[in-house]
N, C-alpha and C. Protein backbone atom coordinates (compact mmCIF):
# COMPACT_ATOMS: atom_id res chain seq x y z
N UNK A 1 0.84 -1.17 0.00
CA UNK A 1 0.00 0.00 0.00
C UNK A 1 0.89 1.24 0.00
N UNK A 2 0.41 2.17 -0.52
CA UNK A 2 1.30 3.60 -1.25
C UNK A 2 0.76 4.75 0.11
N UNK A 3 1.27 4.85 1.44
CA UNK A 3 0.62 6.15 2.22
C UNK A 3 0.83 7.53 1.44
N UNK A 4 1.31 8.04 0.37
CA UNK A 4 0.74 8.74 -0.66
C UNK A 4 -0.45 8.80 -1.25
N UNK A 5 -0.72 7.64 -1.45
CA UNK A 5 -2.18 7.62 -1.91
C UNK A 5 -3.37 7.51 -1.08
N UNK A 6 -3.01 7.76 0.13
CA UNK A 6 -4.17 7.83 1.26
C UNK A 6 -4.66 6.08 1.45
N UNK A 7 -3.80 5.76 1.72
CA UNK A 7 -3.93 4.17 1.70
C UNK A 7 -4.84 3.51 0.94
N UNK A 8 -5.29 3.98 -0.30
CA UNK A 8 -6.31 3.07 -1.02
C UNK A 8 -5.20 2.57 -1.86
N UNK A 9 -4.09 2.45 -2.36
CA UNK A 9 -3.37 1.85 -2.93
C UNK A 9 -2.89 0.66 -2.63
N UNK A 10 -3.10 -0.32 -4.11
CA UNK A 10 -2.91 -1.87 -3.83
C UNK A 10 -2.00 -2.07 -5.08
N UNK A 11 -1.14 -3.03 -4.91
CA UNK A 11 -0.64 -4.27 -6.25
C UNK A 11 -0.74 -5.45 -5.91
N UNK A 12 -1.00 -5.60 -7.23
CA UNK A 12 -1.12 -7.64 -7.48
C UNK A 12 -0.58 -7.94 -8.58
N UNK A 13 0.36 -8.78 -7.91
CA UNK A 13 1.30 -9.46 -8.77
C UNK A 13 1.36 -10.79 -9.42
N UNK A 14 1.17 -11.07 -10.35
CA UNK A 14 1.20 -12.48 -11.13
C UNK A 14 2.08 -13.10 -11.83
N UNK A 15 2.93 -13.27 -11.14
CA UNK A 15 4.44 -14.47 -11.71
C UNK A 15 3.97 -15.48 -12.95
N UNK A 16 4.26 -15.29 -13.95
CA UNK A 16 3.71 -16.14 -15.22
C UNK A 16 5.27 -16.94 -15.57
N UNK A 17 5.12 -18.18 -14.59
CA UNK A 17 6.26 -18.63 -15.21
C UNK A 17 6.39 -19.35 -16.60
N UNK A 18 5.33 -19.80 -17.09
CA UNK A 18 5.50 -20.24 -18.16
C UNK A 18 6.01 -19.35 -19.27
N UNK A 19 5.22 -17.94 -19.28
CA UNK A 19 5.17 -16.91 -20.35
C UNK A 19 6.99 -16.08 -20.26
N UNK A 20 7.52 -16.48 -18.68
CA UNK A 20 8.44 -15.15 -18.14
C UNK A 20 8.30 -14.04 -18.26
N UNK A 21 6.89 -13.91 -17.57
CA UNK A 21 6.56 -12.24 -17.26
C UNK A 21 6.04 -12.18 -15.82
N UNK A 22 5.71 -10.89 -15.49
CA UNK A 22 5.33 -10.32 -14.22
C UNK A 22 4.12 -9.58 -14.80
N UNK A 23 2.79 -10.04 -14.52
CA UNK A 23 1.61 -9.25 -14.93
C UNK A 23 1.10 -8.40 -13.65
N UNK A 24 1.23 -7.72 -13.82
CA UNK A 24 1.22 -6.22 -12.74
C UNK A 24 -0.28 -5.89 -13.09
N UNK A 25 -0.52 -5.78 -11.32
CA UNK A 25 -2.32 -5.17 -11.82
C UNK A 25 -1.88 -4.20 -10.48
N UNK A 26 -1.51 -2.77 -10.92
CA UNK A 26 -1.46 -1.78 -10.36
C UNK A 26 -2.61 -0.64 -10.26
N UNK A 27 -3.59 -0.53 -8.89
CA UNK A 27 -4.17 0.95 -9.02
C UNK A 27 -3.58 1.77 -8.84
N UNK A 28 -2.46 1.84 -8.82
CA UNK A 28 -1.69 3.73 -8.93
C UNK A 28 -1.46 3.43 -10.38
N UNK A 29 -1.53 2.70 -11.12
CA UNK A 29 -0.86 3.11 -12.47
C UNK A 29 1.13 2.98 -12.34
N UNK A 30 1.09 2.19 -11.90
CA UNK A 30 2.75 1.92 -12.69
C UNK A 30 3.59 2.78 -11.08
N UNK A 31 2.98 2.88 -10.49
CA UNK A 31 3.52 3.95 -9.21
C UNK A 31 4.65 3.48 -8.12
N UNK A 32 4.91 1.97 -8.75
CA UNK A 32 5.71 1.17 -7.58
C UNK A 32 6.62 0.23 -8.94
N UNK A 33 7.02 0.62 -9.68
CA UNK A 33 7.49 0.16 -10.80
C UNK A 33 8.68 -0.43 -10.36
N UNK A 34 9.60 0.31 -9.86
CA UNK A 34 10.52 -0.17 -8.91
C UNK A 34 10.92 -1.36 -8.13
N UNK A 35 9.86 -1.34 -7.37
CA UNK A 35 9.44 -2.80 -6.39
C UNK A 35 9.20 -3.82 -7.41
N UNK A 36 8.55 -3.65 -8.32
CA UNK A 36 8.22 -4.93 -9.40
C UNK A 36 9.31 -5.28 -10.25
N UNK A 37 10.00 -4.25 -10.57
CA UNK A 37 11.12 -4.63 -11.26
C UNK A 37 12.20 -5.57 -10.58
N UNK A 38 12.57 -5.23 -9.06
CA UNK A 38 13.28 -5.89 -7.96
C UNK A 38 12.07 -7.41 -8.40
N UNK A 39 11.12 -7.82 -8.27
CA UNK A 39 10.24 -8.92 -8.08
C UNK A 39 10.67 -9.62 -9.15
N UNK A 40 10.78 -8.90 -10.71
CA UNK A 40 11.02 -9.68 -11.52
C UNK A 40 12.36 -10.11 -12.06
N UNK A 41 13.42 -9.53 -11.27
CA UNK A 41 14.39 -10.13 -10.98
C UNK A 41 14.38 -11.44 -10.40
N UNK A 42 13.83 -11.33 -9.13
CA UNK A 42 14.09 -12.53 -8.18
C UNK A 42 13.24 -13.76 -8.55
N UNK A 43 12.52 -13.60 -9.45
CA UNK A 43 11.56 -14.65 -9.51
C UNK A 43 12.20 -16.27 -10.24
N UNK A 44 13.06 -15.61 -11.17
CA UNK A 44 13.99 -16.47 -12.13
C UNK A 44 14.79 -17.23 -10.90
N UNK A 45 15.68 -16.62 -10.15
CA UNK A 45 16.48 -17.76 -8.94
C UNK A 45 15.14 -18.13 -7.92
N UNK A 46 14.04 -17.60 -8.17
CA UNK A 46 13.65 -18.34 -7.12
C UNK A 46 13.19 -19.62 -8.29
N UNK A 47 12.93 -20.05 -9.07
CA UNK A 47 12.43 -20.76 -9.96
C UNK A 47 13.86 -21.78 -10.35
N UNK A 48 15.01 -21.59 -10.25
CA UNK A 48 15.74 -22.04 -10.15
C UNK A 48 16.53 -22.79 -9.14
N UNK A 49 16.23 -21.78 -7.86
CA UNK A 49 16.90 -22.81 -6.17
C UNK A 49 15.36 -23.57 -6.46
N UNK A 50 14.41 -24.01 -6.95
CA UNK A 50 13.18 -24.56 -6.66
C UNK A 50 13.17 -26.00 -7.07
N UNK A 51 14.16 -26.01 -8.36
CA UNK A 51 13.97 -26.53 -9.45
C UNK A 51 14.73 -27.99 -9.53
N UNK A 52 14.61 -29.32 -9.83
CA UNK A 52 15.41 -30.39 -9.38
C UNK A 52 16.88 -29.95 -9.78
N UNK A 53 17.73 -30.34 -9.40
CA UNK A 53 19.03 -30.40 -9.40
C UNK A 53 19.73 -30.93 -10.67
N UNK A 54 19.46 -31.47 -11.39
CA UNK A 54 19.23 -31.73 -13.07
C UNK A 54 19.15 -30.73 -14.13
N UNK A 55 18.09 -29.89 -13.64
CA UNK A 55 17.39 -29.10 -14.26
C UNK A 55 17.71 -27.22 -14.09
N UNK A 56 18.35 -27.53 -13.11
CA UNK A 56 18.75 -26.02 -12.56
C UNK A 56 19.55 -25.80 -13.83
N UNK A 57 20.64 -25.82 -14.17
CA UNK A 57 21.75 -25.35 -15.05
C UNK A 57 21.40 -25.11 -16.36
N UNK A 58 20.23 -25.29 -16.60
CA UNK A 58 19.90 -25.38 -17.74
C UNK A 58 18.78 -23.92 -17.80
N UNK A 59 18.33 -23.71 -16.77
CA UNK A 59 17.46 -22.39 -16.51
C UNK A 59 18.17 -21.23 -16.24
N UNK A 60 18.11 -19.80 -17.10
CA UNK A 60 18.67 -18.88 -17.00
C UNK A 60 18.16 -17.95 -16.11
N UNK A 61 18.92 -16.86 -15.66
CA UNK A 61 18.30 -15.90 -14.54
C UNK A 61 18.04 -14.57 -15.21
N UNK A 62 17.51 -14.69 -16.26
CA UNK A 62 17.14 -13.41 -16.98
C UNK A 62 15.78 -12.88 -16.14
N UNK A 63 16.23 -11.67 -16.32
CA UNK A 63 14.83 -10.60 -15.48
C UNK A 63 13.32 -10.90 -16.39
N UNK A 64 11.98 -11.53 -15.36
CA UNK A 64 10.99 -11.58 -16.74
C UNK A 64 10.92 -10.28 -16.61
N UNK A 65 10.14 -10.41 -18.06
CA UNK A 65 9.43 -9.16 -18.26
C UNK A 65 8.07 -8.51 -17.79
N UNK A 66 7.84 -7.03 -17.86
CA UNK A 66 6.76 -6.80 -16.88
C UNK A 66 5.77 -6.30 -17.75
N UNK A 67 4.63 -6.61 -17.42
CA UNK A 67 3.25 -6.83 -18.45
C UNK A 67 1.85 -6.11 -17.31
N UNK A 68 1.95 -4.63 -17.68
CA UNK A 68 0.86 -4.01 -16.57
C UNK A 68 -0.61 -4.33 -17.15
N UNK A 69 -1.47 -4.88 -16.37
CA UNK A 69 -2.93 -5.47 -16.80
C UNK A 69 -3.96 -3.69 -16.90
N UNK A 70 -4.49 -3.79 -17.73
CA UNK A 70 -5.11 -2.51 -17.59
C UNK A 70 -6.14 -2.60 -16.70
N UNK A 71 -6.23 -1.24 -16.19
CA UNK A 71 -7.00 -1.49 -14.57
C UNK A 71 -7.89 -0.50 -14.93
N UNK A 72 -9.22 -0.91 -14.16
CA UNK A 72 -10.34 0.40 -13.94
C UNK A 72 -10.26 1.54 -12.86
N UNK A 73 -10.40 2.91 -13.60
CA UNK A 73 -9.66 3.91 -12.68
C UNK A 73 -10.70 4.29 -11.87
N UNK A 74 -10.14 4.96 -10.70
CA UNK A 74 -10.79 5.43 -9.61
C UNK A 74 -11.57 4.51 -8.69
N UNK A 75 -10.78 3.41 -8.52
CA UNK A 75 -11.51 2.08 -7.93
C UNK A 75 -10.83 2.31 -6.04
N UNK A 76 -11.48 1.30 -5.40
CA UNK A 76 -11.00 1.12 -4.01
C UNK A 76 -11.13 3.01 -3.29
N UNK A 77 -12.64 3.61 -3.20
CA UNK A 77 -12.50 4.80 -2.15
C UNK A 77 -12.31 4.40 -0.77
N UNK A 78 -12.24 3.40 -0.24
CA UNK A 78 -12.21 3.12 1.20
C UNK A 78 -11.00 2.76 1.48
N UNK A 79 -9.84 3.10 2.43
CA UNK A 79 -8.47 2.86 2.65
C UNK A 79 -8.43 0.94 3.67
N UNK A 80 -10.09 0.62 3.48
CA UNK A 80 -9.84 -0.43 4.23
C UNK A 80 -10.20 -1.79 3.57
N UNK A 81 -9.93 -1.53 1.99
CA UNK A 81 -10.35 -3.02 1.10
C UNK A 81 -9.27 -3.03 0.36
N UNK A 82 -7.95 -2.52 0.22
CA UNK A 82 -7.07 -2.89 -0.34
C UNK A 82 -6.85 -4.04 -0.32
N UNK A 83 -6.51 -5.03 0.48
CA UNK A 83 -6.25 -6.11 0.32
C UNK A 83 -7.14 -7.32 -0.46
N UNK A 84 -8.06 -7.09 0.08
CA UNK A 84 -9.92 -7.42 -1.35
C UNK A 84 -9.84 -7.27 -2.21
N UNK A 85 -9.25 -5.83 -2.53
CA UNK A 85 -8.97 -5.57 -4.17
C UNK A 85 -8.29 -6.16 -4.87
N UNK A 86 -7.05 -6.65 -4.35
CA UNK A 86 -6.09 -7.42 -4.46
C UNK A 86 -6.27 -8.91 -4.97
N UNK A 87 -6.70 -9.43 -3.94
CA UNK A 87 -7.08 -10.84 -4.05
C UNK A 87 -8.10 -10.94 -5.45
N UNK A 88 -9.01 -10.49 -5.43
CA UNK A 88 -10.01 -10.46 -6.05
C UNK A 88 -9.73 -9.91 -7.33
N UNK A 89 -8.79 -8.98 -8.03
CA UNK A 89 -8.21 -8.65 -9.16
C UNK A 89 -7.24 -9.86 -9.68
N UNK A 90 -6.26 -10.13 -8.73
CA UNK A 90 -5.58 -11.66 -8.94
C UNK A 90 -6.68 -12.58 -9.27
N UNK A 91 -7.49 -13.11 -8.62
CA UNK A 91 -8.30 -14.20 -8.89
C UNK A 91 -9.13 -13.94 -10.22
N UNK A 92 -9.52 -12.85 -10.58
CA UNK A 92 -10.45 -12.42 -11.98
C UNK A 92 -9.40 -12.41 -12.72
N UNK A 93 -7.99 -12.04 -13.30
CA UNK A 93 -7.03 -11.83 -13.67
C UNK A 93 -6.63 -13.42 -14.34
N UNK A 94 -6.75 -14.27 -13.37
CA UNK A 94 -6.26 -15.43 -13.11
C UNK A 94 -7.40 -16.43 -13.78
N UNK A 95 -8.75 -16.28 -13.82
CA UNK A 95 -9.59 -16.86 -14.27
C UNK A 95 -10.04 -16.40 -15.38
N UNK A 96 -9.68 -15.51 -15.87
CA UNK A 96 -9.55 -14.71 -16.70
C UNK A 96 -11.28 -13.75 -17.02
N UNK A 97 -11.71 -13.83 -15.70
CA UNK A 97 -12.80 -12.80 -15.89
C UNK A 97 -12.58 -11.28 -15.76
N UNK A 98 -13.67 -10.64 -16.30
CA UNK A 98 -13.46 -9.27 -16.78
C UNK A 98 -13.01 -8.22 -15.39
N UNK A 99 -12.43 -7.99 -15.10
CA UNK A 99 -11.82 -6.49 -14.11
C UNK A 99 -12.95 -5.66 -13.91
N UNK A 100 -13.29 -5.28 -14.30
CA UNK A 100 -14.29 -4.19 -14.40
C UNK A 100 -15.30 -4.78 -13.38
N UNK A 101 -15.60 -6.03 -13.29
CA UNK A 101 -16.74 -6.47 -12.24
C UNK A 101 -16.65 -6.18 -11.21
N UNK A 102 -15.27 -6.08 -10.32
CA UNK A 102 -14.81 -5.71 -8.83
C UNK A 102 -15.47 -4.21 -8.82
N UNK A 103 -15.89 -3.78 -7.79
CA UNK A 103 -15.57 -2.40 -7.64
C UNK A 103 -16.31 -2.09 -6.57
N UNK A 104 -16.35 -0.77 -5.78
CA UNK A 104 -17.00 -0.28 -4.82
C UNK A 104 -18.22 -0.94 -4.06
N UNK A 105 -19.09 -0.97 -5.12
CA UNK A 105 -20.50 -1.84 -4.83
C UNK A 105 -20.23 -3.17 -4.49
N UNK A 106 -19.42 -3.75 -4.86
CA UNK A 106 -19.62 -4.82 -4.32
C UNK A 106 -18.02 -5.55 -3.50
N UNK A 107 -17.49 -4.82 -3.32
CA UNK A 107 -16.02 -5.29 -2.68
C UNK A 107 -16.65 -5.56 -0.82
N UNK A 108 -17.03 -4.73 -0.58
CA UNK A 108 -17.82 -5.33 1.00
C UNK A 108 -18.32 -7.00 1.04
N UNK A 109 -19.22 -7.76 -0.22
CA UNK A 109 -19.67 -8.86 -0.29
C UNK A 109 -18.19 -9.68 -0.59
N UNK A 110 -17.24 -8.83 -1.38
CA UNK A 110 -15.82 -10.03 -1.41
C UNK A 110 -15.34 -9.82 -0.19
N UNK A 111 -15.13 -8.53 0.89
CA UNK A 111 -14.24 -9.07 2.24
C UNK A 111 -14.56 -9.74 2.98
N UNK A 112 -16.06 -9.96 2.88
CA UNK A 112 -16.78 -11.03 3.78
C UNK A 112 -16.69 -12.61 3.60
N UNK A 113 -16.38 -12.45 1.71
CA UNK A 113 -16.37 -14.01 1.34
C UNK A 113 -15.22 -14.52 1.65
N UNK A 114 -14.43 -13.36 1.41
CA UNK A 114 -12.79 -14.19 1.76
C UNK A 114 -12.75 -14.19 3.09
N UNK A 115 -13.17 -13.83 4.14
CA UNK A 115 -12.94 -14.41 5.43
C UNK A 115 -13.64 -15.67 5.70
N UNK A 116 -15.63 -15.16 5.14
CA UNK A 116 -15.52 -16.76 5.45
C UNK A 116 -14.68 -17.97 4.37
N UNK A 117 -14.67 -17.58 3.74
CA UNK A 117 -13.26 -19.02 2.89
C UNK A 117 -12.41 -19.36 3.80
N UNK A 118 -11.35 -18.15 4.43
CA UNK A 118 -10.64 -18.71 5.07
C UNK A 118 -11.18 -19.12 6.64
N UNK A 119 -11.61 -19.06 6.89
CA UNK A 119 -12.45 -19.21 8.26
C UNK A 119 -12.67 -20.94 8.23
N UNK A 120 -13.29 -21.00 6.64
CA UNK A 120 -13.60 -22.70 6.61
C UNK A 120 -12.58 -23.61 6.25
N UNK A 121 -11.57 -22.67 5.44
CA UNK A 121 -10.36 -23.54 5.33
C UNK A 121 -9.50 -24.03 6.74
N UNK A 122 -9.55 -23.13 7.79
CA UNK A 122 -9.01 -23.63 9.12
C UNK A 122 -9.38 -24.18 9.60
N UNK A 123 -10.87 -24.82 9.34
CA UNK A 123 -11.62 -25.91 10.41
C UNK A 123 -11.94 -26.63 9.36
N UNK A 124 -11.34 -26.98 8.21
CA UNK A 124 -11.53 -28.02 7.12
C UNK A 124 -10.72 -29.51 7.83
N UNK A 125 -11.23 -30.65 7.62
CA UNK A 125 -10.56 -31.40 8.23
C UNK A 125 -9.63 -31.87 7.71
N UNK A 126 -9.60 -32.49 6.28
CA UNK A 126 -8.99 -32.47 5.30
C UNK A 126 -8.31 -31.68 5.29
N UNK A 127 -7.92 -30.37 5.48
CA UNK A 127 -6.27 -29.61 5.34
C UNK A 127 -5.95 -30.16 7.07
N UNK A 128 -6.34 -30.29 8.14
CA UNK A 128 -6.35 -30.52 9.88
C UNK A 128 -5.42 -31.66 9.63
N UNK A 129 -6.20 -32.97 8.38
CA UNK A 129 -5.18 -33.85 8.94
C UNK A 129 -4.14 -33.37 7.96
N UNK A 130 -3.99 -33.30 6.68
CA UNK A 130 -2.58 -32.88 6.18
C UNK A 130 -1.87 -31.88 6.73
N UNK A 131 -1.75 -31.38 7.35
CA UNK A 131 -1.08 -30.62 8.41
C UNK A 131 -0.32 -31.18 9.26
N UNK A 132 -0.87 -32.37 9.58
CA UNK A 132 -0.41 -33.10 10.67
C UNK A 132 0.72 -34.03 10.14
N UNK A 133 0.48 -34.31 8.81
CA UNK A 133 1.44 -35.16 7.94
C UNK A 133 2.60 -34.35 7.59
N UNK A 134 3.18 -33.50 7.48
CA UNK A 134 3.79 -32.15 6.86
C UNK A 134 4.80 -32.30 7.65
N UNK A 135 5.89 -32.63 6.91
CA UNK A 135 7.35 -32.22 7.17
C UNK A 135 8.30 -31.63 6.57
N UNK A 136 8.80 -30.38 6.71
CA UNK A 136 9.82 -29.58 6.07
C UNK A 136 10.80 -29.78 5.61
N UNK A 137 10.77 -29.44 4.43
CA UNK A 137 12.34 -30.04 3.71
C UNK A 137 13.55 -29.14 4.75
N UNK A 138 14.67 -29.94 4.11
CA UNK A 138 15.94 -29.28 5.29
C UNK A 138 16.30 -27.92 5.19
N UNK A 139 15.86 -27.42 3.71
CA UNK A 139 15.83 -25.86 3.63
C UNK A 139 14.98 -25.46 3.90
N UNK A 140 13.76 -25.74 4.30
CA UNK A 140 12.45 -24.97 5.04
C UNK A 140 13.10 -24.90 6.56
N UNK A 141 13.84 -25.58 7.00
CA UNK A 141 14.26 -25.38 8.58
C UNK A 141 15.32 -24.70 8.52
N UNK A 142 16.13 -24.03 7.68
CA UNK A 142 17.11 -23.31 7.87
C UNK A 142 17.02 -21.58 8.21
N UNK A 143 17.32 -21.16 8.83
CA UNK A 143 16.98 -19.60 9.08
C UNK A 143 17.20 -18.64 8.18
N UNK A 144 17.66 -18.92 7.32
CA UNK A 144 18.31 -18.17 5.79
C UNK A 144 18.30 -18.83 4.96
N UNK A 145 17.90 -18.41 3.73
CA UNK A 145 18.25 -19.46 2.40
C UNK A 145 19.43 -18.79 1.45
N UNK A 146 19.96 -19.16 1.00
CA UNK A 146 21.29 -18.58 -0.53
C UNK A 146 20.64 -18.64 -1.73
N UNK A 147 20.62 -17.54 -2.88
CA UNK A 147 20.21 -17.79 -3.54
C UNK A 147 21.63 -17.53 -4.51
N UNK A 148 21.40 -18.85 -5.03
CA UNK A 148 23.42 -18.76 -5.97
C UNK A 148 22.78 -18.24 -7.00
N UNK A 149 23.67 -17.63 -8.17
CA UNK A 149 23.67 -16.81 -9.24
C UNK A 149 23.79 -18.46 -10.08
């Protein structure tokens, strides 16, 4: 969030690894260009420390490229649904429904849905017991990770 913009400012970011781009769904308009550019740097080594050990050397660490989604202006007046906006632009973005549907009128009925979602995902039993099964690889327990060039 941009405290310039009176906190209605959000980004959502969409790592397209297949394509190697960064699809940017910015309401400031391009206002954090910066930060995304740093993102689409890192995304390549992270796709690479990820990647089997076979397969790493063969994947390059070129910066993707950044691909801004056109956004509907003057969206999010309330400094307290940014994060709604967010989710909910990713997920339409991602399903590839139209943008334009989110907006003022109805972003109150998405902060409610996404809590209860997650509300039911924590008392789902089915994620309760896989949870319980879940053991961390040896780099999930390390306090730092390296990311080699």
């Amino acid at each position: 969030m941009d405290p310039i913009q009176n906190g209605n400012h959000w980004v959502g970011v969409c790592a397209n690894i297949i394509e190697k781009r960064v699809e940017v769904l910015d309401s400031g308009r391009a206002k954090n260009r910066q930060h995304v550019e740093k993102y689409a740097a890192l995304i390549p080594r992270i796709v690479k420390a990820a990647a089997p050990p076979e397969r790493q050397k063969q994947l390059l660490l070129a910066s993707y490229s950044i691909v801004d989604v056109p956004m509907k202006t003057r969206l999010n007046k309330s400094c307290c649904d940014c994060g709604a906006y967010a989710l909910k632009h990713l997920e339409c973005h991602f399903l590839g429904i139209d943008l334009s549907l989110v907006d003022d009128e109805i972003i109150m009925g998405c902060r409610q849905k996404i809590g209860v979602d997650l509300w039911e995902a924590a008392h789902d039993p089915i994620y309760a017991e896989a949870i319980t099964r879940y053991v961390p690889s040896p780099w999930e327990r390390e306090e730092s990770f390296e990311l080699e060039d």
